[in-house]
Protein backbone atom coordinates (compact mmCIF):
# COMPACT_ATOMS: atom_id res chain seq x y z
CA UNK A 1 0.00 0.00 0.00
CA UNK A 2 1.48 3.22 -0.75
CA UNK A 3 1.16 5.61 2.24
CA UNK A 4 1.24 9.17 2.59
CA UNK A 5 4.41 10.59 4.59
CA UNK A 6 3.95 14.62 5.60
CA UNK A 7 7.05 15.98 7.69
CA UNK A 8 6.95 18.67 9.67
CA UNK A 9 9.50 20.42 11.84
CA UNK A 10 9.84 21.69 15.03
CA UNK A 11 10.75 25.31 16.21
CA UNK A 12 13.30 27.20 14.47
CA UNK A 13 13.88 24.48 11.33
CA UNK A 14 12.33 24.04 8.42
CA UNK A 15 11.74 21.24 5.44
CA UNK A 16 15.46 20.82 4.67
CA UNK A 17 15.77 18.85 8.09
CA UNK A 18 14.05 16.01 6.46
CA UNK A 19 16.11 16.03 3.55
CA UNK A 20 18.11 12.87 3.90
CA UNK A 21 14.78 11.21 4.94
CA UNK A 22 12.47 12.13 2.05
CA UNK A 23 14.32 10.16 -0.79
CA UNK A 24 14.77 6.83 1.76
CA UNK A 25 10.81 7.24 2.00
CA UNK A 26 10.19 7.64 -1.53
CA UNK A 27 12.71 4.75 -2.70
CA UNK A 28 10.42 2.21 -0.41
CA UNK A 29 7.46 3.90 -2.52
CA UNK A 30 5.76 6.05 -0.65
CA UNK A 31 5.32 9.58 -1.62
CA UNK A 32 7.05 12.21 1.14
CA UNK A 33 5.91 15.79 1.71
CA UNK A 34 8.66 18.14 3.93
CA UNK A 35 6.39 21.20 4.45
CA UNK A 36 7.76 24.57 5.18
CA UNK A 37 6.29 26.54 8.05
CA UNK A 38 5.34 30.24 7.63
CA UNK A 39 8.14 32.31 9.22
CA UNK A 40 10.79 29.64 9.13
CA UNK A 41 13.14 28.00 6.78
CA UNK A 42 12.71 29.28 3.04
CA UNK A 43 9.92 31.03 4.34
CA UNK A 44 11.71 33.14 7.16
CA UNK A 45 11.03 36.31 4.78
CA UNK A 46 7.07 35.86 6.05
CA UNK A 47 7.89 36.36 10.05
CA UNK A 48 5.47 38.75 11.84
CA UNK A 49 4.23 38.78 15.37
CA UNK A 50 0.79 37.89 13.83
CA UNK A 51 2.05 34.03 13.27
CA UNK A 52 0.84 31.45 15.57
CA UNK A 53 -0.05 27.66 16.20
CA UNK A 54 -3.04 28.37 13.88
CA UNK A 55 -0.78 29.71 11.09
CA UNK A 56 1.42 26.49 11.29
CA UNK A 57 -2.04 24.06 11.34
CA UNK A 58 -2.97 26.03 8.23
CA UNK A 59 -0.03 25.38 6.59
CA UNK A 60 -0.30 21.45 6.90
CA UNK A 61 -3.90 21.26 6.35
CA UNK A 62 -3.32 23.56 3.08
CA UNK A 63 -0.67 21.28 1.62
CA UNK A 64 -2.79 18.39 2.41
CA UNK A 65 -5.63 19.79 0.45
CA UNK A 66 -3.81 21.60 -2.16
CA UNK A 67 -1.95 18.13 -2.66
CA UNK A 68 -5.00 15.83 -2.55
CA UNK A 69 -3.27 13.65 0.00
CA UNK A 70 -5.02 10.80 1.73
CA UNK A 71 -4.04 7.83 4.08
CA UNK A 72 -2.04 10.51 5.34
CA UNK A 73 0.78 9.54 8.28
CA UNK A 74 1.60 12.77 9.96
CA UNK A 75 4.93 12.89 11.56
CA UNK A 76 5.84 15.98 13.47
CA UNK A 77 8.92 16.56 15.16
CA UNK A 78 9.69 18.93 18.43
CA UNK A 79 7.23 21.26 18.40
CA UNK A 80 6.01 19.50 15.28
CA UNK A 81 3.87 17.98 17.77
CA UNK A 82 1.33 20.92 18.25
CA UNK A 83 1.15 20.93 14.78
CA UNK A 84 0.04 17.61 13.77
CA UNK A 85 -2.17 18.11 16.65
CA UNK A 86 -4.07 20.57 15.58
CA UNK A 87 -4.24 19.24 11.86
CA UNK A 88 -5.86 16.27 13.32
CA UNK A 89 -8.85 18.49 14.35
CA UNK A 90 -9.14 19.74 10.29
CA UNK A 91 -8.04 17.39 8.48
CA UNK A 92 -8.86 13.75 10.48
CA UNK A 93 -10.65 11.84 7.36
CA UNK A 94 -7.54 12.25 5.57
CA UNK A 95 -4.48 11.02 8.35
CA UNK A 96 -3.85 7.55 8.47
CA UNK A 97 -1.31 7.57 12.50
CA UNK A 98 0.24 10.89 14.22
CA UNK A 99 3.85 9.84 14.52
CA UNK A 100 5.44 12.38 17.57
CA UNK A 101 9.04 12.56 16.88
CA UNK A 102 10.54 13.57 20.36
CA UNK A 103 7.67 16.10 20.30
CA UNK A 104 4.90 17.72 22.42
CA UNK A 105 1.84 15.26 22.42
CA UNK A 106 -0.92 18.14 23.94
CA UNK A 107 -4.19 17.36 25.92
CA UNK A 108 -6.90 19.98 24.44
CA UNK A 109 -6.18 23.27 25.40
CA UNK A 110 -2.61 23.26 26.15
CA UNK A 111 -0.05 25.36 25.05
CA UNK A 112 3.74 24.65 24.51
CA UNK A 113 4.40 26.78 27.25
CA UNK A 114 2.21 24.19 29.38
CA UNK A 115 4.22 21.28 28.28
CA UNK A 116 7.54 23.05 29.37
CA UNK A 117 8.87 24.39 32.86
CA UNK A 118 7.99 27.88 33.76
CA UNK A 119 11.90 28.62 33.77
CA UNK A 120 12.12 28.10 29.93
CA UNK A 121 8.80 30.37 29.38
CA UNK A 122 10.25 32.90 30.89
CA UNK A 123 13.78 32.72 29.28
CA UNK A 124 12.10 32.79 25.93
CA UNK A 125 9.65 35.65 27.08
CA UNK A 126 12.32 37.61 27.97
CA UNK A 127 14.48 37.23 25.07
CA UNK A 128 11.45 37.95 22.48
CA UNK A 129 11.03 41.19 24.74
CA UNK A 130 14.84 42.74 24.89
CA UNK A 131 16.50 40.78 21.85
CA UNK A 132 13.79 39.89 19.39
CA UNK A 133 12.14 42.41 18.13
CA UNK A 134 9.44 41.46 20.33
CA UNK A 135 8.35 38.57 19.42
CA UNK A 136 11.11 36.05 17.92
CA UNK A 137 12.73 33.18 19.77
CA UNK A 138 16.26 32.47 19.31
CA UNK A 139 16.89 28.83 18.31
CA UNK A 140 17.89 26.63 20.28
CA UNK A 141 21.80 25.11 20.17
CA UNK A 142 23.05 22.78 17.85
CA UNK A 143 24.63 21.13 20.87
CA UNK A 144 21.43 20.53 22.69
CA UNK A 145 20.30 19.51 19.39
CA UNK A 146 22.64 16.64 19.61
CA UNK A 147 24.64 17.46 15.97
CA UNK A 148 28.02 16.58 17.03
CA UNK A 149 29.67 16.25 13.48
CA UNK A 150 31.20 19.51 13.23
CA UNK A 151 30.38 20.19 9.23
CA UNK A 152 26.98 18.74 9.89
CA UNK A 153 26.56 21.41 12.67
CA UNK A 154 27.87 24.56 10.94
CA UNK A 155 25.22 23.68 8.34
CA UNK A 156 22.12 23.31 10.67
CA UNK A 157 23.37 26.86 12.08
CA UNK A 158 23.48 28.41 9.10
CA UNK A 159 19.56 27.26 8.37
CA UNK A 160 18.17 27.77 11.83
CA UNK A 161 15.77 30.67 11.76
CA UNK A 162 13.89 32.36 14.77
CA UNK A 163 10.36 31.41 15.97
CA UNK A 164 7.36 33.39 16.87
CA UNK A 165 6.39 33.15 20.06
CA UNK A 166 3.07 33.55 19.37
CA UNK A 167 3.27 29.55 18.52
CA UNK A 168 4.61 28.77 22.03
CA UNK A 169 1.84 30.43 23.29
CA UNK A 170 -1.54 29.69 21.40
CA UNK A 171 -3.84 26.10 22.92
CA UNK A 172 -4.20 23.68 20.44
CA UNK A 173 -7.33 21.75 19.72
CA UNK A 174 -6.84 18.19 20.73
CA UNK A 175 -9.95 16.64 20.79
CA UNK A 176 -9.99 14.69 17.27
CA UNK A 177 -6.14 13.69 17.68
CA UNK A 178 -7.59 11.36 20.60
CA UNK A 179 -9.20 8.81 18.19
CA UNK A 180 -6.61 8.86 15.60
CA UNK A 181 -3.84 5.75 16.22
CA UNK A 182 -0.63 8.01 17.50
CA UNK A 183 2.87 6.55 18.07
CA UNK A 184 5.83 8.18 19.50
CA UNK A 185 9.53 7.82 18.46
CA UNK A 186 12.04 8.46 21.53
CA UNK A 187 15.01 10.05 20.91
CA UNK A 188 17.35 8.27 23.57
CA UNK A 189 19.97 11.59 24.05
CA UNK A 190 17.17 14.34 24.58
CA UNK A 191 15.23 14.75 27.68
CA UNK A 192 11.04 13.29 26.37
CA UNK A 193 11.59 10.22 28.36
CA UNK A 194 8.73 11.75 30.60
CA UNK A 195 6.19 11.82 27.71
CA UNK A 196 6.87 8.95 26.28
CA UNK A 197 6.19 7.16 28.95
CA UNK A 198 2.88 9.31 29.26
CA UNK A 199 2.37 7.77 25.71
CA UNK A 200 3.49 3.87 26.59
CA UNK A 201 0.81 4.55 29.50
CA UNK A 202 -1.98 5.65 27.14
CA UNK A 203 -1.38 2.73 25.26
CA UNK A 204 0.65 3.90 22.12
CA UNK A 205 3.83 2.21 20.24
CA UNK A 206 6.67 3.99 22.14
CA UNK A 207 9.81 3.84 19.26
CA UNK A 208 12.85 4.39 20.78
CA UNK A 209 16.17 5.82 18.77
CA UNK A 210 19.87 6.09 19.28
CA UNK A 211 20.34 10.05 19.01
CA UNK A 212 20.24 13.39 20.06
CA UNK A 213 16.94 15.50 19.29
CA UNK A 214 17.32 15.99 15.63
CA UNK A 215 16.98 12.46 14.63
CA UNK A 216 15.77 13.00 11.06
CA UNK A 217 19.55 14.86 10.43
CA UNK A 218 22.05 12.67 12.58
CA UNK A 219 20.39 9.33 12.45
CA UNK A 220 18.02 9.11 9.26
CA UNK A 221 18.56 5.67 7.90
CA UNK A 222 17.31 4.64 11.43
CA UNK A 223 14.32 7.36 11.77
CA UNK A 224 13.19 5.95 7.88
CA UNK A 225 13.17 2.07 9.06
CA UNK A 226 11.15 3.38 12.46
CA UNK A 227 8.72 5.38 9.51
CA UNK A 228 8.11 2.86 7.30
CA UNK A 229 7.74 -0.05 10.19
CA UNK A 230 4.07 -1.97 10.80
CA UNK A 231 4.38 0.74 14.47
CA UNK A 232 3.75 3.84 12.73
CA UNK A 233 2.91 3.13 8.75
């Protein structure tokens, strides 16, 4: 059967994270979408304090439509999470399985914020307010990211792009994710181990992989087998 595959990135990336996992996709026949959210990646030109969540669930719901897309698996990664969260709530008849990459899995009417310590909200509140502009988020280091490789890092840098925090801040719309099958990949190095065991509790496939955060740039052969396994196709 030939499935679906839309990526979407967390905070501060954009689609040419996926890029080393897009052709493994399509070479086991499946068709792969990388979307681009508004304000980040190619798209950084578009950044305003207007974008939100609800921007970044338009986006993914647009390309779905515009595309024509069906059995649909939705992977999102990092903040990715509240995405594909609140495309379930538009666009359920056409998703197949949410696939949480090391991402935020939200109860209805959460926030990012919510799912993070009060210590990081106001780190990131504070540096919108004195050192961006307002209303942009600095990303996030490529150490924390877990890129050791130091020519794999320089190029992540050099793409990173700052986030609205307008997206940190909106509550997502939950309520339809809950009956669509979910599974969540682990990345072992980053600091989820929390949720997914929230997830393993609810009674999802919990995925587990060897790597730092940014799984779909350090490990990718390994994130594509997880993708196209009988746990999340």
């Amino acid at each position: 059967m030939t499935l679906s595959y839309v990526l979407v990135h967390g905070a501060w990336h954009g689609a040419w994270c996926w890029r080393k996992v897009v052709p493994l996709l399509e070479r086991a026949g499946h068709r792969a979408v990388a979307v681009t959210l508004t304000g980040q990646g190619d798209r950084v030109h578009l950044a305003s304090p207007a974008i939100d969540l609800s921007t970044h669930v338009q986006d993914v719901v647009a390309t779905l439509e515009m595309e024509d897309l069906g059995d649909v698996v939705l992977v999102g990664h990092s903040y990715g999470g509240m995405v594909i969260t609140g495309v379930a709530d538009k666009a359920a008849p056409r998703l197949r399985r949410l696939v949480y990459l090391d991402a935020l899995v939200p109860s209805d009417g959460q926030c990012a914020f919510d799912l993070n310590s009060a210590q990081l909200r106001e780190r990131f509140e504070r540096e919108a307010a004195t050192t961006g502009e307002g209303y942009k988020v600095a990303p996030m280091s490529t150490d924390l990211l877990g890129i050791a490789d130091s020519a794999e890092a320089e190029w992540v840098r050099a793409r990173l792009t700052p986030l609205p925090i307008g997206c940190f801040r909106e509550p997502v719309r939950a309520k339809a994710a809950q009956r669509i099958p979910s599974t969540f990949i682990l990345c072992q190095r980053f600091g989820f181990q929390n949720t997914a065991q929230r997830c393993r509790a609810q009674g999802w496939p919990v995925l587990e992989i060897d790597s730092g955060h940014d799984a779909m740039i350090t490990a990718p052969d390994a994130l594509a087998e997880l993708l196209l396994g009988p746990s999340c196709g």
